[in-house]
N, C-alpha and C. Protein backbone atom coordinates (compact mmCIF):
# COMPACT_ATOMS: atom_id res chain seq x y z
N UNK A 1 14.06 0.67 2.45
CA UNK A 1 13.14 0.46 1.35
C UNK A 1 12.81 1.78 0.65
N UNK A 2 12.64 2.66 1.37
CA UNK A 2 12.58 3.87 0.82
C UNK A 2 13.96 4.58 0.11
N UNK A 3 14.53 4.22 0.26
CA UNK A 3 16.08 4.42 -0.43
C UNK A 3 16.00 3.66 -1.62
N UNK A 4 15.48 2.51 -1.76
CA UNK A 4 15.45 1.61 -3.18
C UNK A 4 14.45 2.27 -3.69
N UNK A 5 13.16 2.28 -2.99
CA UNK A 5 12.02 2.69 -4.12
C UNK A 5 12.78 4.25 -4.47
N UNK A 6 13.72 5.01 -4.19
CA UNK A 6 14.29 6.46 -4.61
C UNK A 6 15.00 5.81 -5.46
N UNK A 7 15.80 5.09 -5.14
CA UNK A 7 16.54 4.71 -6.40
C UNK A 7 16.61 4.40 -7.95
N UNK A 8 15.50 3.66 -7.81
CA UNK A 8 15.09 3.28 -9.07
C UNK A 8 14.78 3.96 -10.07
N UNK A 9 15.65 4.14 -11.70
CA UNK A 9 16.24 4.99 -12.32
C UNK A 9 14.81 5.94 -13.32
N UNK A 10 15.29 6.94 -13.48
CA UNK A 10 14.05 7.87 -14.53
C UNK A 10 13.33 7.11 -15.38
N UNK A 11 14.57 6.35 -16.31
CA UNK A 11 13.96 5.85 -17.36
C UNK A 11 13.19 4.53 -17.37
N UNK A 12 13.02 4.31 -15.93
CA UNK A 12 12.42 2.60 -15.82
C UNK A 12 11.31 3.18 -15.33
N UNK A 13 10.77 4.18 -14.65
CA UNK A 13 9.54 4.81 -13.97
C UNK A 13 8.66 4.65 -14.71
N UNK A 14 8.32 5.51 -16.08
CA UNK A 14 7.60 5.26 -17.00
C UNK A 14 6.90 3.94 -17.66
N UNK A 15 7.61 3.32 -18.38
CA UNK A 15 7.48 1.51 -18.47
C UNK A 15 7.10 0.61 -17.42
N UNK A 16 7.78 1.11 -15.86
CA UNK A 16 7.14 0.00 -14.78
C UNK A 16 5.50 0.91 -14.47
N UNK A 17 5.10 2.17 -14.58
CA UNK A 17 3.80 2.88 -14.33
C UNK A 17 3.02 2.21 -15.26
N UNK A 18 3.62 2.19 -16.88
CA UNK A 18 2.75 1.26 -17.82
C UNK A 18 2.23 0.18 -17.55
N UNK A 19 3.38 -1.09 -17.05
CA UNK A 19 3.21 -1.82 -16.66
C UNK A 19 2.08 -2.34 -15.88
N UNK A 20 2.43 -1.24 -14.89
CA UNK A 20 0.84 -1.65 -13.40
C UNK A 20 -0.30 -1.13 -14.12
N UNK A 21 -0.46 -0.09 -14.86
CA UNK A 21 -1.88 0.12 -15.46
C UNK A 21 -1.90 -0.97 -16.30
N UNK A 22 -1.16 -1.99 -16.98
CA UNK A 22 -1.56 -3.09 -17.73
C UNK A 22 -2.08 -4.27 -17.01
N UNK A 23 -1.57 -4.41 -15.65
CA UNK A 23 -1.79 -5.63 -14.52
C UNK A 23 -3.08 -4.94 -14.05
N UNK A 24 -3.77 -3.71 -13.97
CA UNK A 24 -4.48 -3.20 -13.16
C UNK A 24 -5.99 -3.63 -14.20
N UNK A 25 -5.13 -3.33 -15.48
CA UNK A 25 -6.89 -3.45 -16.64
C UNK A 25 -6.72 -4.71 -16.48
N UNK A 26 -6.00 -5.51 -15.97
CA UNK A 26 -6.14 -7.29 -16.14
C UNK A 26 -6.88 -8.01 -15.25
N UNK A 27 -7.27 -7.11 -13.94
CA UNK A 27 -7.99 -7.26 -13.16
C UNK A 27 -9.63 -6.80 -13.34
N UNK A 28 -9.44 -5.74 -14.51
CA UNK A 28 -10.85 -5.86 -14.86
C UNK A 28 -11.17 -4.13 -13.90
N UNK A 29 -10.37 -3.59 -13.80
CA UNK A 29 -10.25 -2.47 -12.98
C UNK A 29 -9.63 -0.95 -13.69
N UNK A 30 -10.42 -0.16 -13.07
CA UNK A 30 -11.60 0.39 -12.63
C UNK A 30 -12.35 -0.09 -13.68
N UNK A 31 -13.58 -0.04 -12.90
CA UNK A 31 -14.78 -0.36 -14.00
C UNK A 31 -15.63 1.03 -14.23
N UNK A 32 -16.10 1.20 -14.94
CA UNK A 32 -16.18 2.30 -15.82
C UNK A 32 -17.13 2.93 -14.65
N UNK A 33 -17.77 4.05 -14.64
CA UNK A 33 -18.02 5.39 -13.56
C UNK A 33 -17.99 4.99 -12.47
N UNK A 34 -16.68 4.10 -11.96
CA UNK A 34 -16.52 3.97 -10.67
C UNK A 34 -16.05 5.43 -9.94
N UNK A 35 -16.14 5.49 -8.48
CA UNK A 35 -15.26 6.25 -7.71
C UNK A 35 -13.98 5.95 -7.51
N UNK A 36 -12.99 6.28 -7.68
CA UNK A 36 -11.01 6.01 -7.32
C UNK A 36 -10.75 6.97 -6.84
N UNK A 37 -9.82 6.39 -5.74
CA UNK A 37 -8.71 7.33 -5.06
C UNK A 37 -7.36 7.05 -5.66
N UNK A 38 -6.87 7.84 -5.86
CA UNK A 38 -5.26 7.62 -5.57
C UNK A 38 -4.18 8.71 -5.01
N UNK A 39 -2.95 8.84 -5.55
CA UNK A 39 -2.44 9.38 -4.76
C UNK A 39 -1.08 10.51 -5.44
N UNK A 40 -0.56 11.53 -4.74
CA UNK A 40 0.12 12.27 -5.77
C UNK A 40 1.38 11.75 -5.09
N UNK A 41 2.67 11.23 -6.19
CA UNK A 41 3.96 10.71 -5.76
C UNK A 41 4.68 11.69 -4.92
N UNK A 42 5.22 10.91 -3.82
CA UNK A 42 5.75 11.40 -2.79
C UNK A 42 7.57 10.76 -2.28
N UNK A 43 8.28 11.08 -2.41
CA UNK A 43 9.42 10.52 -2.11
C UNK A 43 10.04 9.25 -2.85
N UNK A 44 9.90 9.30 -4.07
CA UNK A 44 9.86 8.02 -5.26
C UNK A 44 8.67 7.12 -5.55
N UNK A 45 7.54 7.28 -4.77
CA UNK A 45 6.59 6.78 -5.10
C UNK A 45 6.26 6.30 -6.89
N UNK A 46 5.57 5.16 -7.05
CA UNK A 46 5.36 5.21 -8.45
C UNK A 46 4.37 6.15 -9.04
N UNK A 47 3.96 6.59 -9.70
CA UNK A 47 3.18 7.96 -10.49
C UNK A 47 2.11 7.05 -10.83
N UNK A 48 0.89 7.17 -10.05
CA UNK A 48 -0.43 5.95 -11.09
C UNK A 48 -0.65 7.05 -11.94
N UNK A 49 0.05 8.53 -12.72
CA UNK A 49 -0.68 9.06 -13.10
C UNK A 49 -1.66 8.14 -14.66
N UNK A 50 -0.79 7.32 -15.26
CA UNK A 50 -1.27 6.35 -16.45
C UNK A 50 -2.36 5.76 -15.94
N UNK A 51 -2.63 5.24 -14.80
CA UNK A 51 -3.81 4.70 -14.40
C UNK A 51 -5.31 5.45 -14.47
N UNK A 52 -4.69 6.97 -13.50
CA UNK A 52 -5.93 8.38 -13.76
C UNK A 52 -6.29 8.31 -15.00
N UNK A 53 -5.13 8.69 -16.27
CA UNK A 53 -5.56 9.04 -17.65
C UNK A 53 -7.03 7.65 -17.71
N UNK A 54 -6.48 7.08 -17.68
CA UNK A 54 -7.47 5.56 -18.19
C UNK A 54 -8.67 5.44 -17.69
N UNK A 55 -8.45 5.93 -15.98
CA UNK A 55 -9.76 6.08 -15.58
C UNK A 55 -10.59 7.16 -16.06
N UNK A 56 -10.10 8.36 -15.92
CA UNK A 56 -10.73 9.53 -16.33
C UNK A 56 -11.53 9.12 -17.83
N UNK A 57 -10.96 8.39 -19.12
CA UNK A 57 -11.60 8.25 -19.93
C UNK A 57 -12.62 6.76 -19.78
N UNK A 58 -12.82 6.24 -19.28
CA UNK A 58 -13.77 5.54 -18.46
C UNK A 58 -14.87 6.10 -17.99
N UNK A 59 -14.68 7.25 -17.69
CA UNK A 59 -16.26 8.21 -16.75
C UNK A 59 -15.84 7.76 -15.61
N UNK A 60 -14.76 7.57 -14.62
CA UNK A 60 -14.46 7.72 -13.26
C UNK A 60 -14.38 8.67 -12.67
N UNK A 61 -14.50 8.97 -11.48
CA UNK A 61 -14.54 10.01 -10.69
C UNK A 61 -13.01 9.78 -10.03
N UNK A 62 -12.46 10.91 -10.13
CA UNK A 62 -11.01 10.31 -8.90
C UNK A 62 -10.96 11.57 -8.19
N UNK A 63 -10.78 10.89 -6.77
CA UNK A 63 -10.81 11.29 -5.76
C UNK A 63 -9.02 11.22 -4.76
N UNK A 64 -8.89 12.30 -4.35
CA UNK A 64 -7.20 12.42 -3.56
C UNK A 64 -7.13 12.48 -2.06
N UNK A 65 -6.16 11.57 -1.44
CA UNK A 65 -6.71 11.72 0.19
C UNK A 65 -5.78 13.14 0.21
N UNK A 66 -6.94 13.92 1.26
CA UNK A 66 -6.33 15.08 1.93
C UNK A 66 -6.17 14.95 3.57
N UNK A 67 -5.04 15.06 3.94
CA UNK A 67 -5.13 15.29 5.42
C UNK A 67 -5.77 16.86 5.84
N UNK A 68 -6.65 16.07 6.79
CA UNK A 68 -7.67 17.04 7.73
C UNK A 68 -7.07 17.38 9.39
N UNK A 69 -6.09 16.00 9.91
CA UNK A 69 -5.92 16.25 11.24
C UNK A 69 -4.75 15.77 11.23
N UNK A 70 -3.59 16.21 11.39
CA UNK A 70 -2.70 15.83 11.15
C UNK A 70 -2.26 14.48 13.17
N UNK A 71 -2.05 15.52 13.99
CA UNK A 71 -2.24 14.69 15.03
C UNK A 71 -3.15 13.20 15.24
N UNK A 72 -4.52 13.82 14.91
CA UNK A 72 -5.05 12.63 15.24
C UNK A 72 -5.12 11.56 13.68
N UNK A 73 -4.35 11.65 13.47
CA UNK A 73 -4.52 11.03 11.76
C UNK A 73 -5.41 10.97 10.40
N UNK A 74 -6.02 11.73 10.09
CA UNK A 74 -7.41 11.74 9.65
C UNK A 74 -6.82 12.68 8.33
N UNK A 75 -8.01 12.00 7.67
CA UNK A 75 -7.85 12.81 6.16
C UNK A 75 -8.81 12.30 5.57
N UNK A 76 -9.16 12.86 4.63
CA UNK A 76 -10.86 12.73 4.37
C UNK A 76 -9.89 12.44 2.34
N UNK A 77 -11.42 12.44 1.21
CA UNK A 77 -11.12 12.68 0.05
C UNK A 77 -12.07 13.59 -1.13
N UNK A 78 -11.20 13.65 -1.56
CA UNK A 78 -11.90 14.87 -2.49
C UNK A 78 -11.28 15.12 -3.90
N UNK A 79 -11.48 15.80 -5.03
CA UNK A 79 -11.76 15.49 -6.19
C UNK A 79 -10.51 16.08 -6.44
N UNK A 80 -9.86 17.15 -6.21
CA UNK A 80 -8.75 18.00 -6.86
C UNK A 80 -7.87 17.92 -5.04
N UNK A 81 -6.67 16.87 -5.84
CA UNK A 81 -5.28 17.06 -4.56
C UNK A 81 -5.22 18.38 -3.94
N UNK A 82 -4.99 18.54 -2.81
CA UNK A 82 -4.69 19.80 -2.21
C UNK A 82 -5.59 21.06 -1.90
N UNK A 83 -6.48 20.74 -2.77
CA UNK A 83 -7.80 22.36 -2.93
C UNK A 83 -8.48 22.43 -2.24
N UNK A 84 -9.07 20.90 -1.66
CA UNK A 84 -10.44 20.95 -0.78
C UNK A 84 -11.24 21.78 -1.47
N UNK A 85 -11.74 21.76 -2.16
CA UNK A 85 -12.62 22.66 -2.45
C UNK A 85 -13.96 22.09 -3.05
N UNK A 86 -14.12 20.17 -3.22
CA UNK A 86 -14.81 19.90 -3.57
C UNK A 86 -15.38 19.43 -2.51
N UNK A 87 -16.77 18.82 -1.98
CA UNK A 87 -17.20 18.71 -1.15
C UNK A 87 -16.28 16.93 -0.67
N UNK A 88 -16.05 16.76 0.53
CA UNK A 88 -15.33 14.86 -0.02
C UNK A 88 -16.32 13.96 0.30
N UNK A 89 -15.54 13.05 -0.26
CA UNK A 89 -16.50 11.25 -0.26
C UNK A 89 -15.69 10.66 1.03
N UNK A 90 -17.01 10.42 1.49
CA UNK A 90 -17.24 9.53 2.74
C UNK A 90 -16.25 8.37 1.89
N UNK A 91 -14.92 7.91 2.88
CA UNK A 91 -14.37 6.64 2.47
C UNK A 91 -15.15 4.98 1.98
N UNK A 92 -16.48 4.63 2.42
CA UNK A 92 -17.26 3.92 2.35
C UNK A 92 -17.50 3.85 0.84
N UNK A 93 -17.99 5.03 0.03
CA UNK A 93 -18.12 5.33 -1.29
C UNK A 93 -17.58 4.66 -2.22
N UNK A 94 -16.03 4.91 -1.80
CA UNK A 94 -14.75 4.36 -3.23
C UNK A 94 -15.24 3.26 -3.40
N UNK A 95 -14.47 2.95 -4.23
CA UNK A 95 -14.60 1.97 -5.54
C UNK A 95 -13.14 0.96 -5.55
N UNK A 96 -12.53 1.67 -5.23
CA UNK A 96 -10.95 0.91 -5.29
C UNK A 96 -9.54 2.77 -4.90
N UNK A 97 -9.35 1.73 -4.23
CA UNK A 97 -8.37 2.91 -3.28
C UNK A 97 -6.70 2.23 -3.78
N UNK A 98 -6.15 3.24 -4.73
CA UNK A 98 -4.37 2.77 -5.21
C UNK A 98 -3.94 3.72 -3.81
N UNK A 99 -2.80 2.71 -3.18
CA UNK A 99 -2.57 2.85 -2.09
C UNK A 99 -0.81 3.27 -1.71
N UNK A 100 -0.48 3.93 -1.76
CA UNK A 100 1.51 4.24 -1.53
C UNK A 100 1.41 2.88 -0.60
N UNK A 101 3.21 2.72 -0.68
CA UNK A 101 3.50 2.01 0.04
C UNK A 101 5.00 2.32 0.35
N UNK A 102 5.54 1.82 1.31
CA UNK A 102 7.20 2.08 1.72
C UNK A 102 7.59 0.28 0.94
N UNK A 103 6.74 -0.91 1.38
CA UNK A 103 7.23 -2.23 1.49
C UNK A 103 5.96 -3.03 1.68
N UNK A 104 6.26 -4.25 0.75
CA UNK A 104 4.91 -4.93 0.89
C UNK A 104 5.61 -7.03 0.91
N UNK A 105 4.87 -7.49 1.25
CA UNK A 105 5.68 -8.99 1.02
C UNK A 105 3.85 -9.50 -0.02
N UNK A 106 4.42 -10.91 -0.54
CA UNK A 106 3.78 -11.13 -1.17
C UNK A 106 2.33 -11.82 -0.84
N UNK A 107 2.10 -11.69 0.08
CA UNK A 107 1.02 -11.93 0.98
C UNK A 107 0.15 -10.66 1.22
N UNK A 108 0.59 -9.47 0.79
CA UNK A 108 -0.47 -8.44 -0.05
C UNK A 108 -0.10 -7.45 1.63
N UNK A 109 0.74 -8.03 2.34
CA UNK A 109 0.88 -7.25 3.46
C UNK A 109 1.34 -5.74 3.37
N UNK A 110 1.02 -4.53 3.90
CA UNK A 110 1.63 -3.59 3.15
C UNK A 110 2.69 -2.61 4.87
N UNK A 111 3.88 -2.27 4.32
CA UNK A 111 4.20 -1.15 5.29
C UNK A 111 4.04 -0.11 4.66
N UNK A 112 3.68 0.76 5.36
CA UNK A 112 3.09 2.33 5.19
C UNK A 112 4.18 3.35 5.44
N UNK A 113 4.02 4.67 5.35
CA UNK A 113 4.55 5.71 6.20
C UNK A 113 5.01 5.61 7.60
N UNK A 114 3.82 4.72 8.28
CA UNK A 114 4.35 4.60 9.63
C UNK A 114 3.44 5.78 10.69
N UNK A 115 2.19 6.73 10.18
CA UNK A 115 1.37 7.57 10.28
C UNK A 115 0.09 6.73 10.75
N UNK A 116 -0.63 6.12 9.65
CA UNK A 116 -1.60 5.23 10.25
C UNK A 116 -2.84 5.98 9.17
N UNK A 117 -2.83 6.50 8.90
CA UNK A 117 -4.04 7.31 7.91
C UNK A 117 -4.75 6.02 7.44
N UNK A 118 -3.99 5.40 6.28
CA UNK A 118 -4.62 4.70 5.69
C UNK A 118 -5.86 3.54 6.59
N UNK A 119 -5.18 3.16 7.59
CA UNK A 119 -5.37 2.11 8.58
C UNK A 119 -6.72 2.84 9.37
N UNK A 120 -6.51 4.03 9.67
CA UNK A 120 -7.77 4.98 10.22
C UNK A 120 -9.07 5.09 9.51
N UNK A 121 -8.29 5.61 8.27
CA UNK A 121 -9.38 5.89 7.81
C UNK A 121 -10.63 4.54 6.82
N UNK A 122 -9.72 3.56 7.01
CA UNK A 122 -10.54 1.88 5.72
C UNK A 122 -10.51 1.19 7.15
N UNK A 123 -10.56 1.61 8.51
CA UNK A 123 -10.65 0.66 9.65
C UNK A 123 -12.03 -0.07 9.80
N UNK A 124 -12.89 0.45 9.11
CA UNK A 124 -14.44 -0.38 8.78
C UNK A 124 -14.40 -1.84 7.69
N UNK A 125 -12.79 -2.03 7.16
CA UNK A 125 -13.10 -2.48 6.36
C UNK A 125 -12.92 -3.85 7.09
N UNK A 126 -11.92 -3.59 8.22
CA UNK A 126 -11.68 -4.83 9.28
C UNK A 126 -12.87 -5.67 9.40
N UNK A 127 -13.87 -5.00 9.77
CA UNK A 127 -15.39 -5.50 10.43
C UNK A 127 -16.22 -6.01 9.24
N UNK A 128 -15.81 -6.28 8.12
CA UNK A 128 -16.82 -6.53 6.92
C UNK A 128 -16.51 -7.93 6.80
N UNK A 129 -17.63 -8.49 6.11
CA UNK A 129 -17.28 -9.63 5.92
C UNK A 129 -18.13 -9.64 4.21
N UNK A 130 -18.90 -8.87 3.68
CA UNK A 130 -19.78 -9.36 2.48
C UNK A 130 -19.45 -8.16 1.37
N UNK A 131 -19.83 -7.29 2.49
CA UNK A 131 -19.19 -5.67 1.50
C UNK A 131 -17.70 -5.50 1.05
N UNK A 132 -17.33 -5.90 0.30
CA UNK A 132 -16.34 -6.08 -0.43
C UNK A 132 -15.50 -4.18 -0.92
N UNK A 133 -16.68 -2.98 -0.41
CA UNK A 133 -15.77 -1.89 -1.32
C UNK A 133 -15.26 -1.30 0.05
N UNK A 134 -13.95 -0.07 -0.37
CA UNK A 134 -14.09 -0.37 -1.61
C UNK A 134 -12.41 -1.19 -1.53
N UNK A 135 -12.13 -1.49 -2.55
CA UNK A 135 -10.78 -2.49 -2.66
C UNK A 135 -9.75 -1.66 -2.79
N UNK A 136 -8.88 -1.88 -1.98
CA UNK A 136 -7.59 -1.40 -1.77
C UNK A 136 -6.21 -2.19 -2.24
N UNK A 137 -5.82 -1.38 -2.93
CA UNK A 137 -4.75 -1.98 -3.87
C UNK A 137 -3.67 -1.32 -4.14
N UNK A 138 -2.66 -1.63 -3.66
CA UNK A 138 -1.18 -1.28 -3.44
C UNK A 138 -0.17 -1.19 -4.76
N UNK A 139 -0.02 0.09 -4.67
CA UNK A 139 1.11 0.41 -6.07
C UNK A 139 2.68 0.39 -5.80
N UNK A 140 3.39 -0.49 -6.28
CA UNK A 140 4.58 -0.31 -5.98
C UNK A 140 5.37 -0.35 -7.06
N UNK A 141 6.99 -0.26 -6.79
CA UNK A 141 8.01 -1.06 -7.70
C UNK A 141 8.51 -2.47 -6.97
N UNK A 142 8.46 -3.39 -7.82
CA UNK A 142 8.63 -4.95 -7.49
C UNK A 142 9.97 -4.75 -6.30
N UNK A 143 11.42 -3.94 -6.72
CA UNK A 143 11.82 -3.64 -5.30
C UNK A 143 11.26 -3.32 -4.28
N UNK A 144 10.28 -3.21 -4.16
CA UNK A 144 9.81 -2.67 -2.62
C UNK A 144 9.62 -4.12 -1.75
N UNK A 145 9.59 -5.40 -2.64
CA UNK A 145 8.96 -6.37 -2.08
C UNK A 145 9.82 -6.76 -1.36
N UNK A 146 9.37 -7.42 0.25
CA UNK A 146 9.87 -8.12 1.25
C UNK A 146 9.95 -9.31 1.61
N UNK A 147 10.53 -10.59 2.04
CA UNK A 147 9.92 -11.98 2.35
C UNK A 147 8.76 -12.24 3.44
N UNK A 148 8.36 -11.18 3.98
CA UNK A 148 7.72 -11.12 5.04
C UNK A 148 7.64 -9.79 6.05
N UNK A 149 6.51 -9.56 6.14
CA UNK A 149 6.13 -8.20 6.63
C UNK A 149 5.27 -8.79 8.37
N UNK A 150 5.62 -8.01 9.04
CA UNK A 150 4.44 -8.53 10.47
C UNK A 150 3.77 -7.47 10.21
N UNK A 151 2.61 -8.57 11.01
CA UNK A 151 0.69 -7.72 10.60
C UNK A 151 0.78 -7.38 12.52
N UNK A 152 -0.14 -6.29 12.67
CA UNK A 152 -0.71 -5.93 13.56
C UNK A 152 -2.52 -5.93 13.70
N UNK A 153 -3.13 -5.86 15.01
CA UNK A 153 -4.71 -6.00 14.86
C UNK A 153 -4.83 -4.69 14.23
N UNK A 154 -4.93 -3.82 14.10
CA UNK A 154 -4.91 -2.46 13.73
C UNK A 154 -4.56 -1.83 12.00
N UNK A 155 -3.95 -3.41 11.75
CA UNK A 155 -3.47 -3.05 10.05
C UNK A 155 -4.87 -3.29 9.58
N UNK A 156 -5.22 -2.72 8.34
CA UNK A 156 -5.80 -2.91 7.43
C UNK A 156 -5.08 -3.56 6.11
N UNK A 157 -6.15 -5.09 5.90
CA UNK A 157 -5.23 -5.50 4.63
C UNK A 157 -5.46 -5.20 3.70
N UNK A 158 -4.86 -5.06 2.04
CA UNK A 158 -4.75 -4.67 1.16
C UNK A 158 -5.64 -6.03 0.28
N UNK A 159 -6.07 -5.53 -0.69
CA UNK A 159 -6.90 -6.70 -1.47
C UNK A 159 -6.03 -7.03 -2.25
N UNK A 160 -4.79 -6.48 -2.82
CA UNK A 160 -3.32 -6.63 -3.49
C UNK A 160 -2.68 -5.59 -3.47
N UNK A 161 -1.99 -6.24 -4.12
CA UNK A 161 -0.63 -5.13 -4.57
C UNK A 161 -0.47 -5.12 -5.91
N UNK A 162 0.18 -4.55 -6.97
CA UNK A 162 0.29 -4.20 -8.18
C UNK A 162 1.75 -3.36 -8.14
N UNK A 163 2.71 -4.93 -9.13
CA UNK A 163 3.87 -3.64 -9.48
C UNK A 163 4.00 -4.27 -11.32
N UNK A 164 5.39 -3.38 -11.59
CA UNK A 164 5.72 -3.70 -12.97
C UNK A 164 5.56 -5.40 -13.18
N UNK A 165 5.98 -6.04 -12.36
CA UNK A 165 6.27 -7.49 -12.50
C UNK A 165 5.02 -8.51 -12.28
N UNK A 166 3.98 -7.47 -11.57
CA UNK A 166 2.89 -8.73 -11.10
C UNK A 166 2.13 -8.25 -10.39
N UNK A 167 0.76 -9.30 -9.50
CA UNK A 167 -0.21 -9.09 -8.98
C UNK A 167 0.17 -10.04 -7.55
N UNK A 168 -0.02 -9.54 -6.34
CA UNK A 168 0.24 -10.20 -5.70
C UNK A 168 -0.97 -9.87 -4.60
N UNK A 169 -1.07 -10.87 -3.24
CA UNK A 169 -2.15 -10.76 -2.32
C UNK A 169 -3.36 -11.39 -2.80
N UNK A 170 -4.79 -11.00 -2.54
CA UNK A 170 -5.77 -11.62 -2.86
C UNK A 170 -6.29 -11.32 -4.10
N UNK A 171 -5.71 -10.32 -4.51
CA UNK A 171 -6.42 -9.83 -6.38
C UNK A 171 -5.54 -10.87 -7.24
N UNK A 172 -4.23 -11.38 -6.76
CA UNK A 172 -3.74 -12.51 -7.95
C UNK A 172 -4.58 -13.82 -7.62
N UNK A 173 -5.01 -14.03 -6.98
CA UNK A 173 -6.19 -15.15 -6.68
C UNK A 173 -7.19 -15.04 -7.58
N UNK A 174 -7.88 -13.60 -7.91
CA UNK A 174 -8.77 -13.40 -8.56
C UNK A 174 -8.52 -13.56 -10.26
N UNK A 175 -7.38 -13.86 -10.82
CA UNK A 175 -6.99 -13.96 -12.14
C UNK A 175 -6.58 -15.56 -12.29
N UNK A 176 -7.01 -16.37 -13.05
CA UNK A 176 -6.45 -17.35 -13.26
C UNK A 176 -6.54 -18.54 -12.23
N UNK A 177 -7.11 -17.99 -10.84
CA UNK A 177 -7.11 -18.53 -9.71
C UNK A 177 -5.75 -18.69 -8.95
N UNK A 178 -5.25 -18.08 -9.56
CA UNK A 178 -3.83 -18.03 -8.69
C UNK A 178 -2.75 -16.80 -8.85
N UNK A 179 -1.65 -17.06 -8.44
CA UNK A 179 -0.11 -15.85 -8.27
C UNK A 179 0.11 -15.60 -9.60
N UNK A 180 -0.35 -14.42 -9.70
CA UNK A 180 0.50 -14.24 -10.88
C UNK A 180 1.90 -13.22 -11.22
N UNK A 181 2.81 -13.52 -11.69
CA UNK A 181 3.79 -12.86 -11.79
C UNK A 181 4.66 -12.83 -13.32
């Protein structure tokens, strides 16, 4: 999967990034001086940078996970990728967390790196049942998608996913009342 999401050509990157920031305002997201995380592209990852621009003119705050412990998995967030230099936000804070992914099926299931960060650090979100933040939402290219992903007790689920083609998991529920694609 990581070989496809590399694959996928220069000139489609741009238009499918458009794309998910168009599925993302369709959700009604970010809402204006929210907190966001996201993330800087890593090994073909999609670029939310179109998403930042949009938020930033919104009055959002965006926030970048930094790893703090590499062994024990941990990484905290903070305002400028890489600097640490701003004080970080307690994960509890966000607002909506755009999330990498290697592979996701349409059941909003997500495979990761295979590290566990993400899963470490939103592991409070397991135990919630009313507190809804903050929402975690998976950026991909529609190749990444799988027929089926296995869950573990230890995964953290994604509130969706978001690629060029669609909304999938529990945020396409939230539009229309159903899948949208």
């Amino acid at each position: 999967m990581r070989a496809a999401r590399r694959a996928v050509p220069a000139a489609e990157r741009a238009p499918a990034a458009a794309a998910i920031d168009r599925h993302i305002a369709s959700l009604g997201l970010p809402h204006a001086g929210s907190r966001i995380s996201a993330f800087v592209p890593f090994d073909g990852e999609i670029d939310p940078a179109v998403v930042l621009r949009r938020s930033r003119a919104l009055g959002c705050r965006v926030y970048f996970p930094e790893i703090t412990h590499l062994r024990r998995r941990r990484m905290r967030f903070v305002t400028r990728a890489g600097t640490g230099t701003a004080a970080p936000l307690d994960p509890r804070w966000l607002d909506l967390v755009l999330v990498p992914l290697v592979a996701f099926d349409a059941r909003g299931t997500r495979l990761g790196m295979g590290a566990g960060f993400y899963d470490r650090c939103f592991e409070f979100l397991r135990h919630r049942r009313t507190w809804l933040r903050p929402r975690l939402l998976g950026v991909a290219f529609d190749v990444q998608r799988l027929d089926h992903i296995a869950t573990f007790d230890h995964d953290v689920p994604l509130w969706g996913i978001v690629t060029e083609r669609g909304i999938y998991g529990r945020a396409a529920a939230s539009i229309n009342g159903g899948v949208q694609r």
